[in-house]
Protein backbone atom coordinates (compact mmCIF):
# COMPACT_ATOMS: atom_id res chain seq x y z
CA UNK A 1 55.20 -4.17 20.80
CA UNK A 2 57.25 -1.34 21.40
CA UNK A 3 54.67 1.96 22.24
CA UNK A 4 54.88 5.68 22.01
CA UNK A 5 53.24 8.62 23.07
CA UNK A 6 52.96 12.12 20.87
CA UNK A 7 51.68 14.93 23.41
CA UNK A 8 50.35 17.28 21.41
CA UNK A 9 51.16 20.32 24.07
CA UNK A 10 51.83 23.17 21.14
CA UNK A 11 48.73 25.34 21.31
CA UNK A 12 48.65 28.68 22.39
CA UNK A 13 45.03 28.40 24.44
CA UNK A 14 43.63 31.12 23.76
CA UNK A 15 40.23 30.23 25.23
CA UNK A 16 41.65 29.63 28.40
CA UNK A 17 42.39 33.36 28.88
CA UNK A 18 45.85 33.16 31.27
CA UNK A 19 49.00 34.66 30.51
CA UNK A 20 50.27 30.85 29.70
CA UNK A 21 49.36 28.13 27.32
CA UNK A 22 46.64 26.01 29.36
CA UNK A 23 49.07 23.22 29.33
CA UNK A 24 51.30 24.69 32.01
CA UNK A 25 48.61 26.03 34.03
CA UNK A 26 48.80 24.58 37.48
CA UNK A 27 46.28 22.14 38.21
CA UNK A 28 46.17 20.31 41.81
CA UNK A 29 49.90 22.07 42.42
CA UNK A 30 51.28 21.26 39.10
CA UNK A 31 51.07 22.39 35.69
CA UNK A 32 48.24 20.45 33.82
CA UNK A 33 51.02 18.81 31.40
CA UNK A 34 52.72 17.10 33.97
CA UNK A 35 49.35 15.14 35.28
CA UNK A 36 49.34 13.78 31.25
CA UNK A 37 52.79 12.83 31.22
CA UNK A 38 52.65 11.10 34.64
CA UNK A 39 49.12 8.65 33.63
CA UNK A 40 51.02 7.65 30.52
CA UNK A 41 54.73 6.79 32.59
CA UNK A 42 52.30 5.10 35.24
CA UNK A 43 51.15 2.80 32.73
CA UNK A 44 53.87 1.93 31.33
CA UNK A 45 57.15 3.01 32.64
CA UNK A 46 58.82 1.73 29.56
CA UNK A 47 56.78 3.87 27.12
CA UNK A 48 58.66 6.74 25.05
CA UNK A 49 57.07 10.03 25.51
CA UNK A 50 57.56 13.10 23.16
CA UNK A 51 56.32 16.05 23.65
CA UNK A 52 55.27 19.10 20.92
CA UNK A 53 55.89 22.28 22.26
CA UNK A 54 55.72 25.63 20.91
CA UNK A 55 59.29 27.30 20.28
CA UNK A 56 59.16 30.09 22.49
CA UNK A 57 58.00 28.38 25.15
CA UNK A 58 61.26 25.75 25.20
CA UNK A 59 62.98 27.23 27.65
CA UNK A 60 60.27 27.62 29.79
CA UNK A 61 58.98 24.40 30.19
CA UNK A 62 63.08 23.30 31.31
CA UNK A 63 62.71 26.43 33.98
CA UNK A 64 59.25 23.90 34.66
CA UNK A 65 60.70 20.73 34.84
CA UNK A 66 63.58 22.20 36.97
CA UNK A 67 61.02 24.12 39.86
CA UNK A 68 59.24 21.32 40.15
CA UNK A 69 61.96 18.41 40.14
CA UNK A 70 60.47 16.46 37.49
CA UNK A 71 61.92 13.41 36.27
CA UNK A 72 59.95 11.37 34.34
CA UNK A 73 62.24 10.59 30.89
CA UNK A 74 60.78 12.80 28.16
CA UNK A 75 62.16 13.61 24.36
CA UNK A 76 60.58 17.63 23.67
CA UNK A 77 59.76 18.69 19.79
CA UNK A 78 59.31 21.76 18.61
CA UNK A 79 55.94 22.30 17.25
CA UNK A 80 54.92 23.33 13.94
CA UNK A 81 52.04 25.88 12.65
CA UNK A 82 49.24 23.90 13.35
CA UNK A 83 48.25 20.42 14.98
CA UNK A 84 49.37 18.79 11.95
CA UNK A 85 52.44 20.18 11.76
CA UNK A 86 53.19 19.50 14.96
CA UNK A 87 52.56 15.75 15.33
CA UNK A 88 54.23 15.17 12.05
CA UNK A 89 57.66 16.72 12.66
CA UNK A 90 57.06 14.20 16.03
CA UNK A 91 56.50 11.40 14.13
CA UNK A 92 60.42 12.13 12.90
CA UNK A 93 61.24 10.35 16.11
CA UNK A 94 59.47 7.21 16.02
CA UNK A 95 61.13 4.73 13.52
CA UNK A 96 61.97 2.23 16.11
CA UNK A 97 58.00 1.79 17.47
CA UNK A 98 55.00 -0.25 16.54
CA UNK A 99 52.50 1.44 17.99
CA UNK A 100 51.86 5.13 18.49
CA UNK A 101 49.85 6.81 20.84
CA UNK A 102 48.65 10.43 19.68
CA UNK A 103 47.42 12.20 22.80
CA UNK A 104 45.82 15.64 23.33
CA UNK A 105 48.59 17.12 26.43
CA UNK A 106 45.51 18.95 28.25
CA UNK A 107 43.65 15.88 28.45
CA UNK A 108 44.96 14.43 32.25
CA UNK A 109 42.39 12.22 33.21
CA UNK A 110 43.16 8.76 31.54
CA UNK A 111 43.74 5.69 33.32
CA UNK A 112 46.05 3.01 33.01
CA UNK A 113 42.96 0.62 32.54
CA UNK A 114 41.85 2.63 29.71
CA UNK A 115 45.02 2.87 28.12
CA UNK A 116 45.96 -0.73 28.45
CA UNK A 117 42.42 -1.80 26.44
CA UNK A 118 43.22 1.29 23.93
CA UNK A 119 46.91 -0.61 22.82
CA UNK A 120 45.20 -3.94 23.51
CA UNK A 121 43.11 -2.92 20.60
CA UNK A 122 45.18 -0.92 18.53
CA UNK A 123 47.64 -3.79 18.49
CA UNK A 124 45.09 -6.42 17.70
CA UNK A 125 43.25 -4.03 14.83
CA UNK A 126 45.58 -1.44 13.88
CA UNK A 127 44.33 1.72 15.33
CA UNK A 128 41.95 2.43 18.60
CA UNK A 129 39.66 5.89 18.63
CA UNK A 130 38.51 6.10 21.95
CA UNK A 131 34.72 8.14 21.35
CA UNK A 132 31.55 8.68 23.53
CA UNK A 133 27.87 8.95 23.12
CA UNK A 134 26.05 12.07 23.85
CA UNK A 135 22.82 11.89 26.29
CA UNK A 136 21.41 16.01 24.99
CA UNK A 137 19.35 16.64 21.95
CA UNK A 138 21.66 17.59 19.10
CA UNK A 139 20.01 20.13 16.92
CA UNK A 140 21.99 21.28 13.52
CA UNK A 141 21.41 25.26 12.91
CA UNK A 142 22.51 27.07 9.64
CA UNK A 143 21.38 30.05 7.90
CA UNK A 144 18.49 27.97 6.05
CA UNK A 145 17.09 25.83 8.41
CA UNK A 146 17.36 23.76 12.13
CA UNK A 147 17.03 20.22 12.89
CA UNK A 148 17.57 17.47 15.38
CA UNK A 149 19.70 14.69 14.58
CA UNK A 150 20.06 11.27 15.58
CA UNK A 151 22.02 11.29 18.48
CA UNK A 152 22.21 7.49 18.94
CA UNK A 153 24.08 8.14 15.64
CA UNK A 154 26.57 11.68 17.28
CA UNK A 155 29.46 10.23 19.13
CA UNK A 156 32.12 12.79 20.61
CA UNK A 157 35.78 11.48 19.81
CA UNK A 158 38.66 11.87 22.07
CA UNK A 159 42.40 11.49 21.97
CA UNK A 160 44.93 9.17 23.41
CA UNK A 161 44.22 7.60 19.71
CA UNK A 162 46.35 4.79 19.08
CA UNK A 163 47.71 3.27 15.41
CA UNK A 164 50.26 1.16 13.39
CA UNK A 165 53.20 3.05 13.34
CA UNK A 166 53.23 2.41 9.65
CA UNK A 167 49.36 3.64 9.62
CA UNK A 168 49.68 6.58 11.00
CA UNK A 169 53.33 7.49 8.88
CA UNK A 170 51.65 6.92 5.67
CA UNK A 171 48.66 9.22 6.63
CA UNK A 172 51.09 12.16 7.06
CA UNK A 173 52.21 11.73 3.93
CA UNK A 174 49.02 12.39 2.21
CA UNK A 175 47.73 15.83 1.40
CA UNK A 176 46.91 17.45 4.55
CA UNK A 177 43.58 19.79 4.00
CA UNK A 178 41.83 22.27 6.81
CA UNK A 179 39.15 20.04 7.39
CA UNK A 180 40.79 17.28 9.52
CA UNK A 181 40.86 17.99 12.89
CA UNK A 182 42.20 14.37 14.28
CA UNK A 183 44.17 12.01 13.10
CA UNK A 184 41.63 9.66 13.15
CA UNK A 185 40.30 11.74 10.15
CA UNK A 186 43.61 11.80 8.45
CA UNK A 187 43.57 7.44 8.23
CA UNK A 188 39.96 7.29 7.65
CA UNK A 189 41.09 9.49 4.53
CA UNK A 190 44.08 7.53 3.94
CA UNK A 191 41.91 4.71 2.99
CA UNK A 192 42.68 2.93 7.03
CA UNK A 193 39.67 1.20 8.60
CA UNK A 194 39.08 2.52 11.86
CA UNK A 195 38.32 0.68 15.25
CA UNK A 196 36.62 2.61 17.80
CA UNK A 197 36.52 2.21 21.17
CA UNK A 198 34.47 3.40 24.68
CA UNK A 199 35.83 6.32 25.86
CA UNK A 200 35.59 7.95 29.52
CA UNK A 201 33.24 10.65 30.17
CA UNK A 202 35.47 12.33 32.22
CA UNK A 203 38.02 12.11 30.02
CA UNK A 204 37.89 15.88 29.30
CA UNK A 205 39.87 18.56 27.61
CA UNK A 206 40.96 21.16 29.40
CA UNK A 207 40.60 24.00 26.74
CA UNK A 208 38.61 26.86 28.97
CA UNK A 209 38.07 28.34 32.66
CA UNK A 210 34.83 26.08 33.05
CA UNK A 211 36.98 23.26 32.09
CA UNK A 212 39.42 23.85 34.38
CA UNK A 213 36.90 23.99 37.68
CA UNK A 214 35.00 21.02 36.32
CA UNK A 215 38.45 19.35 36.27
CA UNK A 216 38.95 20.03 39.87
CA UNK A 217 35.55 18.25 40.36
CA UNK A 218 36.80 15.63 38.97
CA UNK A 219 39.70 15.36 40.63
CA UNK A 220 38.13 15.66 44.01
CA UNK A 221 34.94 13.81 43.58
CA UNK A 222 35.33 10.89 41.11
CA UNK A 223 39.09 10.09 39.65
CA UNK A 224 40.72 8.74 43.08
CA UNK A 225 38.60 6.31 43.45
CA UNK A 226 38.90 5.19 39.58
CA UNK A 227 42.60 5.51 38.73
């Protein structure tokens, strides 16, 4: 089945606190985006990769791609006002794929193992949501009371997440609303059944300046030997 990838690089990243976006911060000599493009062409040098970008930052992800001599095959987008916007005026470009891969762009630590069981899945099921358990005591606080909830129950959801290409074009089409942060919401709502998958638990997102040192961690003390 013929795959595709949707890097959802068109945030501004504000929590990051640089003068960039935290997708082209440099991470291990390169910016972070790069690292995400690179897993996905490593696993499959045959997959289409599109990547959501915010207009004013076009030309400087060419001036990127020039400096650094990058040549992995690429198709850019320009994003939209929000997430949604974004992937959907991507998912313009992918009429002639089965599957599609919808992939947070600050999120470089994915393997080609993982993403082979991810569109093992997705292609046997329809859609693959990649999610973790969580090992702390989660305690819900509001202005009228605190508890502790089940965490054998709390699962943390990442991104690549992987659907029919039919799935995930007929989600878009339904009323979008504030609430949905994933896409995995938006076919859960869409009346889709959804398949979930392990996920990695260093499979983070690279949103703030803690993120980005535990990221070097990762990079130095675990990922080489797990790639």
């Amino acid at each position: 089945m013929k795959r595709v990838v949707i890097l959802a690089a068109g945030g501004k990243g504000l929590r990051m606190d640089a003068d960039i976006p935290k997708q082209f911060i440099l991470f291990n000599n390169k910016p972070v985006l790069f690292h995400t493009i690179e897993a996905f062409f490593k696993f499959d040098q045959n997959i289409s990769i599109i990547i959501v970008l915010p207009d004013n930052y076009l030309n400087y992800w060419q001036k990127l791609v020039s400096d650094f001599s990058f040549d992995v095959p690429h198709k850019v987008v320009t994003g939209g006002e929000t997430r949604y916007n974004s992937v959907k005026n991507a998912l313009s470009f992918v009429e002639n794929f089965d599957l599609v891969a919808v992939h947070d762009a600050v999120r470089p630590f994915i393997t080609s193992i993982f993403l082979q069981k991810l569109f093992y899945v997705a292609q046997k099921n329809g859609s693959a949501v990649p999610i973790v358990s969580v090992s702390d005591t989660i305690r819900e606080i509001n202005e009228s009371q605190t508890k502790v909830l089940r965490r054998e129950n709390i699962f943390m959801v990442q991104t690549p997440q992987v659907f029919f290409k039919e799935w995930l074009i007929n989600a878009y089409n339904i009323q979008y609303s504030d609430e949905i942060t994933d896409d995995a919401m938006l076919l859960e709502k869409a009346g889709y059944k959804l398949t979930f998958v392990e996920g990695l638990k260093y499979n983070i997102k690279i949103t703030t300046p803690e993120d980005l040192f535990l990221a070097n961690c990762i990079s130095k003390l675990y990922l080489q030997s797990h790639v």
